[in-house]
N, C-alpha and C. Protein backbone atom coordinates (compact mmCIF):
# COMPACT_ATOMS: atom_id res chain seq x y z
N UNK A 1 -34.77 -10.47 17.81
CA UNK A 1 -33.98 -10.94 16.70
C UNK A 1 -33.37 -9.78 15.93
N UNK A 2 -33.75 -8.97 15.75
CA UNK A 2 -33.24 -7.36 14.67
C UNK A 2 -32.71 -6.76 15.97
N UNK A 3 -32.54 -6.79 16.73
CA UNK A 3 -31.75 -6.53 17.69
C UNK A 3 -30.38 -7.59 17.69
N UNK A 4 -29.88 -8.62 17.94
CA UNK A 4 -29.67 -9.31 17.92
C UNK A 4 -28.61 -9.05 16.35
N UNK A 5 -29.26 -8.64 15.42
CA UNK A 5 -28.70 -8.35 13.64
C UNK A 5 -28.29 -7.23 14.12
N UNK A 6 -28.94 -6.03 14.19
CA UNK A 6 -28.41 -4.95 14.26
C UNK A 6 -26.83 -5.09 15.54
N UNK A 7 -26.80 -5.46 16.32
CA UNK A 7 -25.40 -5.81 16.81
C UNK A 7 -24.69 -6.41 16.03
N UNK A 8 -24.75 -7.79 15.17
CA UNK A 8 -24.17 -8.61 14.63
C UNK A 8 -23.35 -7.32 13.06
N UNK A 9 -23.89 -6.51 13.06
CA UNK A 9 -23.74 -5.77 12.29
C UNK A 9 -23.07 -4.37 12.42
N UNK A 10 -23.70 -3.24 13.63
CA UNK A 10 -22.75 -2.55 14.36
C UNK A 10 -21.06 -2.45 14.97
N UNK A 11 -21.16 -3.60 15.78
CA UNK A 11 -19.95 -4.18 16.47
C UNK A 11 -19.18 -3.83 15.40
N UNK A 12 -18.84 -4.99 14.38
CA UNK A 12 -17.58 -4.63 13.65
C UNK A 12 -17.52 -3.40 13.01
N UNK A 13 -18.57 -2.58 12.29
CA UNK A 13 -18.50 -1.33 11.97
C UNK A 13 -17.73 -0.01 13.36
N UNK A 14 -18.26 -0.64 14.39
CA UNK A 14 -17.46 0.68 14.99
C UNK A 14 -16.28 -0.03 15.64
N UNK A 15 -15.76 -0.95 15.67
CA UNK A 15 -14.67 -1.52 16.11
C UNK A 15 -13.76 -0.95 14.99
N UNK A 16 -13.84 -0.81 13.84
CA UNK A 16 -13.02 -0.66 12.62
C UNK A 16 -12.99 0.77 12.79
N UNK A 17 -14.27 1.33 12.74
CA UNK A 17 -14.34 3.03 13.30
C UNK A 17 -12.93 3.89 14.16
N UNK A 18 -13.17 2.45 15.30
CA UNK A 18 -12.42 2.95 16.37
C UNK A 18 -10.95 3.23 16.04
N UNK A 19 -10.41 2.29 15.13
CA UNK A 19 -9.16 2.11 14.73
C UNK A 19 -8.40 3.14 13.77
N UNK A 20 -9.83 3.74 13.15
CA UNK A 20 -9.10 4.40 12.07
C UNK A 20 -8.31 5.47 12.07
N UNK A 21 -8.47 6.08 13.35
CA UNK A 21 -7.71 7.23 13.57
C UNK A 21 -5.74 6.37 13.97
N UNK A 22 -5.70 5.92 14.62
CA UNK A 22 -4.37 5.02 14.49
C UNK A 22 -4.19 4.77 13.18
N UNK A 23 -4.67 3.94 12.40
CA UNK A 23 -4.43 3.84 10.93
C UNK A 23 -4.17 5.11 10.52
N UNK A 24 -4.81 5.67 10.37
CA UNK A 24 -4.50 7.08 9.69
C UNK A 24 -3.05 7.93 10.14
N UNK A 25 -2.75 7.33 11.63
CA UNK A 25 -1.57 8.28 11.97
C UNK A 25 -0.21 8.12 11.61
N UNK A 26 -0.15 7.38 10.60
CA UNK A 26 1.02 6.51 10.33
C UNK A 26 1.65 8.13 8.87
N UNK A 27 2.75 8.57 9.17
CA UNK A 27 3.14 9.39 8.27
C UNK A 27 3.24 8.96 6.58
N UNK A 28 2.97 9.97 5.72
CA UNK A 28 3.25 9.31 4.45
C UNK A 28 4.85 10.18 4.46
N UNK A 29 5.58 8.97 3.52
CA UNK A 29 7.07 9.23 3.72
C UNK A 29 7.01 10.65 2.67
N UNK A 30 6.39 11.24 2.06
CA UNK A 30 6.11 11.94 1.05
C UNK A 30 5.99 13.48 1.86
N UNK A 31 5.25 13.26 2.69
CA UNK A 31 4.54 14.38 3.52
C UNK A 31 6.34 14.89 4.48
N UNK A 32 6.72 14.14 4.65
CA UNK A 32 7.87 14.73 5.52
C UNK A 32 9.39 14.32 5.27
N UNK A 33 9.20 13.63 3.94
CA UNK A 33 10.76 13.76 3.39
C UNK A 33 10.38 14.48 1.89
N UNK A 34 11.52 15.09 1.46
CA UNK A 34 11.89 15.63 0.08
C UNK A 34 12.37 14.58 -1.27
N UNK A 35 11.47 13.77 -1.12
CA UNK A 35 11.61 12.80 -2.72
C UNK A 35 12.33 13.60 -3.71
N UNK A 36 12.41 14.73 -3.71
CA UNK A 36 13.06 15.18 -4.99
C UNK A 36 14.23 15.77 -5.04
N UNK A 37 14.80 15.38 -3.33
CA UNK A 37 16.20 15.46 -3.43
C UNK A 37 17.23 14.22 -2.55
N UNK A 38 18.09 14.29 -3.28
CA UNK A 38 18.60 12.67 -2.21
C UNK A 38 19.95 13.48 -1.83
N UNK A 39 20.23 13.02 -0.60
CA UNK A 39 21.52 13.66 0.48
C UNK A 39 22.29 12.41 0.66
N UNK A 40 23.80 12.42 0.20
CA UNK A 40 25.09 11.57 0.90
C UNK A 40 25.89 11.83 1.58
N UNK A 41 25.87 11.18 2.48
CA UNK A 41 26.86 11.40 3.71
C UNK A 41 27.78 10.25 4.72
N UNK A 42 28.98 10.68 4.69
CA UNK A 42 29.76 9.66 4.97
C UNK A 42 29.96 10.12 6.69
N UNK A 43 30.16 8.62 7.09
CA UNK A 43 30.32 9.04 8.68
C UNK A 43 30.06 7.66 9.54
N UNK A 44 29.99 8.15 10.55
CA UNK A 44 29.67 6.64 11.93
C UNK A 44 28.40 6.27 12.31
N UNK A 45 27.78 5.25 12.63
CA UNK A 45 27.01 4.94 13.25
C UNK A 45 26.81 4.85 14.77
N UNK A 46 26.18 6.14 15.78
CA UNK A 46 25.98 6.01 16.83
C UNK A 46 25.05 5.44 17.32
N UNK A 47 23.81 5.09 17.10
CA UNK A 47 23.46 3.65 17.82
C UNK A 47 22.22 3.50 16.44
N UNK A 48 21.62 2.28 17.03
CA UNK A 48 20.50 1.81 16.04
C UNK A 48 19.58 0.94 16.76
N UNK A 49 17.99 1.54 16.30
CA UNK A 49 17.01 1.07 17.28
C UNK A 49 16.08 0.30 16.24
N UNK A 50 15.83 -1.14 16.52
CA UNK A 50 15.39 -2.44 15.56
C UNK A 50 14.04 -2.07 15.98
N UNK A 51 12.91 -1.07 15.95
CA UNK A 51 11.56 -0.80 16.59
C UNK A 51 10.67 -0.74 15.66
N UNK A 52 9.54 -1.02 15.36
CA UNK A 52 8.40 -0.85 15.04
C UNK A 52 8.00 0.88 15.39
N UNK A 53 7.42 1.32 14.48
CA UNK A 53 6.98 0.98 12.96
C UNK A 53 8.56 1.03 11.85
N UNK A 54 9.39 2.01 12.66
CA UNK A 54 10.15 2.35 11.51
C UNK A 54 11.71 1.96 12.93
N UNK A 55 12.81 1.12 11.63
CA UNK A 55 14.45 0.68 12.91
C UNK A 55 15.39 2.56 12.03
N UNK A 56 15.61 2.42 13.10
CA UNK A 56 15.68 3.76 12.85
C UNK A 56 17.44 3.84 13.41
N UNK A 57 18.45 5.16 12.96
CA UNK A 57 19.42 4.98 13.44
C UNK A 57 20.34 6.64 13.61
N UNK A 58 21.11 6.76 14.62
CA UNK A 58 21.82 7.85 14.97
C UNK A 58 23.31 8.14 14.15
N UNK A 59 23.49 8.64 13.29
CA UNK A 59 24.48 9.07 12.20
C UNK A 59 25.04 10.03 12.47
N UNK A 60 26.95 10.25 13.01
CA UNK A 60 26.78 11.52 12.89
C UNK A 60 28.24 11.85 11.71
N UNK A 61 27.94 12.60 10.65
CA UNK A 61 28.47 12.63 9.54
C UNK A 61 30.02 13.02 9.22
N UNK A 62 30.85 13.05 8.65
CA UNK A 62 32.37 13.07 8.64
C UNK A 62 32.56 14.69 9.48
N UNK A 63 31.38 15.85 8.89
CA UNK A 63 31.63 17.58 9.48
C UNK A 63 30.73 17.29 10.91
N UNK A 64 31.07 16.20 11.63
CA UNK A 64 30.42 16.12 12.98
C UNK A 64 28.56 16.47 13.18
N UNK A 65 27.72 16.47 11.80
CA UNK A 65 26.69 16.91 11.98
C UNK A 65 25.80 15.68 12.45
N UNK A 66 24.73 15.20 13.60
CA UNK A 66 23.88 14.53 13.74
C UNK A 66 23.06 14.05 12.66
N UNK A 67 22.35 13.27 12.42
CA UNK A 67 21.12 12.79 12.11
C UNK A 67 20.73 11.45 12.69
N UNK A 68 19.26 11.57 12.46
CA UNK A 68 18.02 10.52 12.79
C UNK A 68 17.74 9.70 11.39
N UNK A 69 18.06 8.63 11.12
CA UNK A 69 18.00 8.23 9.69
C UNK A 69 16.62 7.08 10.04
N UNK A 70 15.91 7.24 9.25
CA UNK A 70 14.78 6.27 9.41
C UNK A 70 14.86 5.13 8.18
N UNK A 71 14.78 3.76 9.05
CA UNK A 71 14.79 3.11 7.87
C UNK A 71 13.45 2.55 7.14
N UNK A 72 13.21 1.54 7.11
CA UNK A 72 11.48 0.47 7.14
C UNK A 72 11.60 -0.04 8.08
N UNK A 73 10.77 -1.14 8.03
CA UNK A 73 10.14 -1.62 9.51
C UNK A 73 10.99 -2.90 9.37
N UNK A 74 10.62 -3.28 11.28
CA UNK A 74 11.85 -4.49 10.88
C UNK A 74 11.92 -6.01 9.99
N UNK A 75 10.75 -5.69 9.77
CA UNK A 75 10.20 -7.37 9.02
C UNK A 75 10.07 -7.04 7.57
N UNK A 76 10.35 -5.89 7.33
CA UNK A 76 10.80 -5.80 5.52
C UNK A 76 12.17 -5.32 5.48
N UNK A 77 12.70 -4.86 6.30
CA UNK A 77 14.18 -5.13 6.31
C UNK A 77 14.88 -6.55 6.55
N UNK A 78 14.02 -7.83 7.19
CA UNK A 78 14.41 -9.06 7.53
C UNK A 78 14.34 -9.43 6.06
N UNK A 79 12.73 -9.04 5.48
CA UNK A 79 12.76 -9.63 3.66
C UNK A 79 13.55 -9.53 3.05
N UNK A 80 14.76 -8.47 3.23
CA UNK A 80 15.50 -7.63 2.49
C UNK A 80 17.02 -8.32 2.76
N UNK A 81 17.03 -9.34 3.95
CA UNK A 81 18.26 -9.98 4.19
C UNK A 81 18.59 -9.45 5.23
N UNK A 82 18.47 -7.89 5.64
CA UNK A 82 18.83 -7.75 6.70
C UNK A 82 18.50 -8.21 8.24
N UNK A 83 19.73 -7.96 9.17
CA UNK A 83 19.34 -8.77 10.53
C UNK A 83 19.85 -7.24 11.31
N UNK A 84 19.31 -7.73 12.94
CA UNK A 84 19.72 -6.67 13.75
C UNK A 84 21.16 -6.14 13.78
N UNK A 85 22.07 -7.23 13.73
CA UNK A 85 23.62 -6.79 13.10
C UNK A 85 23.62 -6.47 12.38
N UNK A 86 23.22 -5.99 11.15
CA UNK A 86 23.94 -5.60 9.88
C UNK A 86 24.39 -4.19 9.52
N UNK A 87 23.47 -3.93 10.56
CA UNK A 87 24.47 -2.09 10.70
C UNK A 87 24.25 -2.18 12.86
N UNK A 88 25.37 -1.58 12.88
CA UNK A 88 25.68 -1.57 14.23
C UNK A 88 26.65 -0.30 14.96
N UNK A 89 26.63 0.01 16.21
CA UNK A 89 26.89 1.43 16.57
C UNK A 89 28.97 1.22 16.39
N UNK A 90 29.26 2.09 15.75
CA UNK A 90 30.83 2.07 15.11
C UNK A 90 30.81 2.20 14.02
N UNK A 91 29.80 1.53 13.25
CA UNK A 91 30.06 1.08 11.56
C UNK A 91 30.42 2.79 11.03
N UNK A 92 31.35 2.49 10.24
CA UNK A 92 31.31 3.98 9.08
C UNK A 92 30.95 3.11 8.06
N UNK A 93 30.14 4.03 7.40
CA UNK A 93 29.24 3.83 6.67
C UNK A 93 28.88 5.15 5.48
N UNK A 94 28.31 4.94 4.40
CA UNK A 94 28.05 5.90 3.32
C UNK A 94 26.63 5.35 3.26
N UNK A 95 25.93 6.74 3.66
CA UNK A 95 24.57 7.18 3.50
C UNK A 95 23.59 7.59 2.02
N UNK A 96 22.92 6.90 1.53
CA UNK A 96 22.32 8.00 0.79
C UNK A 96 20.55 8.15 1.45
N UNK A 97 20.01 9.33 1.43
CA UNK A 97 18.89 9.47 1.82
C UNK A 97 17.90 10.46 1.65
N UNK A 98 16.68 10.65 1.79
CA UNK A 98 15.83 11.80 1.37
C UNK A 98 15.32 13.05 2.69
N UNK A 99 16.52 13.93 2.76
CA UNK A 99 16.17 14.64 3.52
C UNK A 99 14.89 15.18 4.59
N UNK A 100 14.81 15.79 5.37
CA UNK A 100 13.38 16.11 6.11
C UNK A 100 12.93 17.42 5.43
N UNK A 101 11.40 17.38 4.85
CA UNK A 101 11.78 18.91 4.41
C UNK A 101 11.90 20.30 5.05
N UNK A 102 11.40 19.77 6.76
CA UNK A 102 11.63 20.90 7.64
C UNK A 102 13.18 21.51 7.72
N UNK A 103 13.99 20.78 7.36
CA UNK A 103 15.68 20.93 7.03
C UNK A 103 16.44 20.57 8.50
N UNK A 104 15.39 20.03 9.28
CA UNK A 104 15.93 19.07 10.66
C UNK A 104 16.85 17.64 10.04
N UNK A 105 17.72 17.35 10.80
CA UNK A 105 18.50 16.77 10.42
C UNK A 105 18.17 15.37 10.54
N UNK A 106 17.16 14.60 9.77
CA UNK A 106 16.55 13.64 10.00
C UNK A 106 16.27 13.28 8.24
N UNK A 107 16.12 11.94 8.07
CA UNK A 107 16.06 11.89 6.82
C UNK A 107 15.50 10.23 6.93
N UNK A 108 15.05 9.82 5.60
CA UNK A 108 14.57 8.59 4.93
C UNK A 108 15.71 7.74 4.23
N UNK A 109 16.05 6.49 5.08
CA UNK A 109 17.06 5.70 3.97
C UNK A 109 17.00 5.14 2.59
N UNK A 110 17.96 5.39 1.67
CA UNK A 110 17.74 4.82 0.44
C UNK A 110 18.75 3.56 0.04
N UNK A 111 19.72 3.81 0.55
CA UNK A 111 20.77 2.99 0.49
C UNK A 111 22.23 3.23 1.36
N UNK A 112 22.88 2.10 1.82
CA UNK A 112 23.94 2.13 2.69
C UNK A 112 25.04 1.62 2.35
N UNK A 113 26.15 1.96 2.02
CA UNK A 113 27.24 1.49 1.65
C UNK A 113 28.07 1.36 2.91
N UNK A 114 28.75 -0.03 2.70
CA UNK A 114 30.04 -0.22 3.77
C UNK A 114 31.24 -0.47 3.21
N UNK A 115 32.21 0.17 4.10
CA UNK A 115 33.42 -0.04 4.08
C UNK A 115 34.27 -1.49 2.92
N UNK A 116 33.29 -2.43 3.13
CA UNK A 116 33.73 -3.49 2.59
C UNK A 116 32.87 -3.35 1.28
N UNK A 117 32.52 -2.44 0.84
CA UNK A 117 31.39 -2.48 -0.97
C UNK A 117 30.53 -2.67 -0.38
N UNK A 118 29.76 -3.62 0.31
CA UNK A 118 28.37 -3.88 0.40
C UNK A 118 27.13 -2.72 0.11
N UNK A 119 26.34 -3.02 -0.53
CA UNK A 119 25.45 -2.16 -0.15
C UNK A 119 24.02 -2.45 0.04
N UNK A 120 23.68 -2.28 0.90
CA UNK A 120 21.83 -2.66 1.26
C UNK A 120 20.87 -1.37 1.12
N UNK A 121 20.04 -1.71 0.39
CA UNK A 121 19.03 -1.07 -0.48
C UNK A 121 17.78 -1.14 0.28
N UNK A 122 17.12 0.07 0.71
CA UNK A 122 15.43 -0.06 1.27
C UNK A 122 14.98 -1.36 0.24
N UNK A 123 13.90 -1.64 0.90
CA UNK A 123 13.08 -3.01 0.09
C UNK A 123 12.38 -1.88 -1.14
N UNK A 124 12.65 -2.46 -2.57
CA UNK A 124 12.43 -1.83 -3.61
C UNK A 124 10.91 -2.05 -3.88
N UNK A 125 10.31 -3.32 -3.54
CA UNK A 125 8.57 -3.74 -3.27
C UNK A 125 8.08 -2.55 -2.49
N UNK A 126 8.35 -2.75 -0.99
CA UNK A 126 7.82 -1.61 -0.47
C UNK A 126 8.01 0.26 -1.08
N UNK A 127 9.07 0.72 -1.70
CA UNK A 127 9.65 1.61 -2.52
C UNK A 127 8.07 1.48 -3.75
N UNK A 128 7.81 1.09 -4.41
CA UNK A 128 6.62 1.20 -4.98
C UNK A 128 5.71 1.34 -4.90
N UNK A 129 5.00 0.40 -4.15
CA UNK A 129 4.27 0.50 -3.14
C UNK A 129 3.56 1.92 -2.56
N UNK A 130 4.75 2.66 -1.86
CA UNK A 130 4.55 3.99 -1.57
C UNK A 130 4.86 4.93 -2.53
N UNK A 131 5.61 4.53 -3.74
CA UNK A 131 4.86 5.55 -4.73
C UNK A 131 6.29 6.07 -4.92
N UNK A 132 7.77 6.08 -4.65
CA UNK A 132 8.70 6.37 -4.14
C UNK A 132 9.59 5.57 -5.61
N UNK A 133 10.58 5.98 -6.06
CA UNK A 133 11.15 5.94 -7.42
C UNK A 133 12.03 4.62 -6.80
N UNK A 134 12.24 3.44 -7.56
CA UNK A 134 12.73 2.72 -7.16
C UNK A 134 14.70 2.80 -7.59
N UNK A 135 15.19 1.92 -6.80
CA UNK A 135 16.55 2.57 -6.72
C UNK A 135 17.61 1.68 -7.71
């Protein structure tokens, strides 16, 4: 029987164990973008990937420079109104975002302006959440 407890009790302790290193590997947006500076940039959209953890997209800016723009994940961007169309490879588009602080050309989205005014805003819930100044 205390055999029997002592499993009933183990199991989930190291099952959760097991996980935590995955949990843990998830970047804080803090650790590898520059919160304390925001970058705009006008330019095209070369493609865009709707993926877990983070839909992420290929920008390359009016002085021909690349970037990797990371957005949120796709189910708080769905909260947010957005759909897999709503930015798409062609769009020009106006960037604002929080640089990488390695100065690689990769950055955190804050907001996206289109051609037509629109503008879609990271989810401002999640923006708190992580501790991140809301917009």
């Amino acid at each position: 029987m205390k055999r029997i407890l002592a499993l009933y009790i183990a199991v989930p302790i190291l099952s959760f164990l097991s996980l935590a290193p995955t949990l843990l590997a998830h970047h804080s947006t803090g650790a590898v973008y520059d919160l304390g500076t925001q970058t705009e940039l006008k330019g095209a959209v070369t493609s865009v990937a709707w993926l877990n953890p983070h839909a992420s997209f290929l920008f390359t800016s009016t002085d021909q420079s690349t970037w990797e723009i990371e957005l949120s994940s796709p189910n708080s961007l769905q909260q947010e109104g957005w759909t897999r169309d709503t930015l798409r490879k062609g769009d020009t588009v106006t960037i604002v975002f929080y640089p990488a602080k390695d100065g690689s050309h990769k950055g955190s989205v804050i907001a996206i302006t289109f051609p037509d005014g629109r503008t879609m805003k990271i989810n401002d819930h999640w923006m708190g959440i992580a501790g991140l100044p809301k917009q």
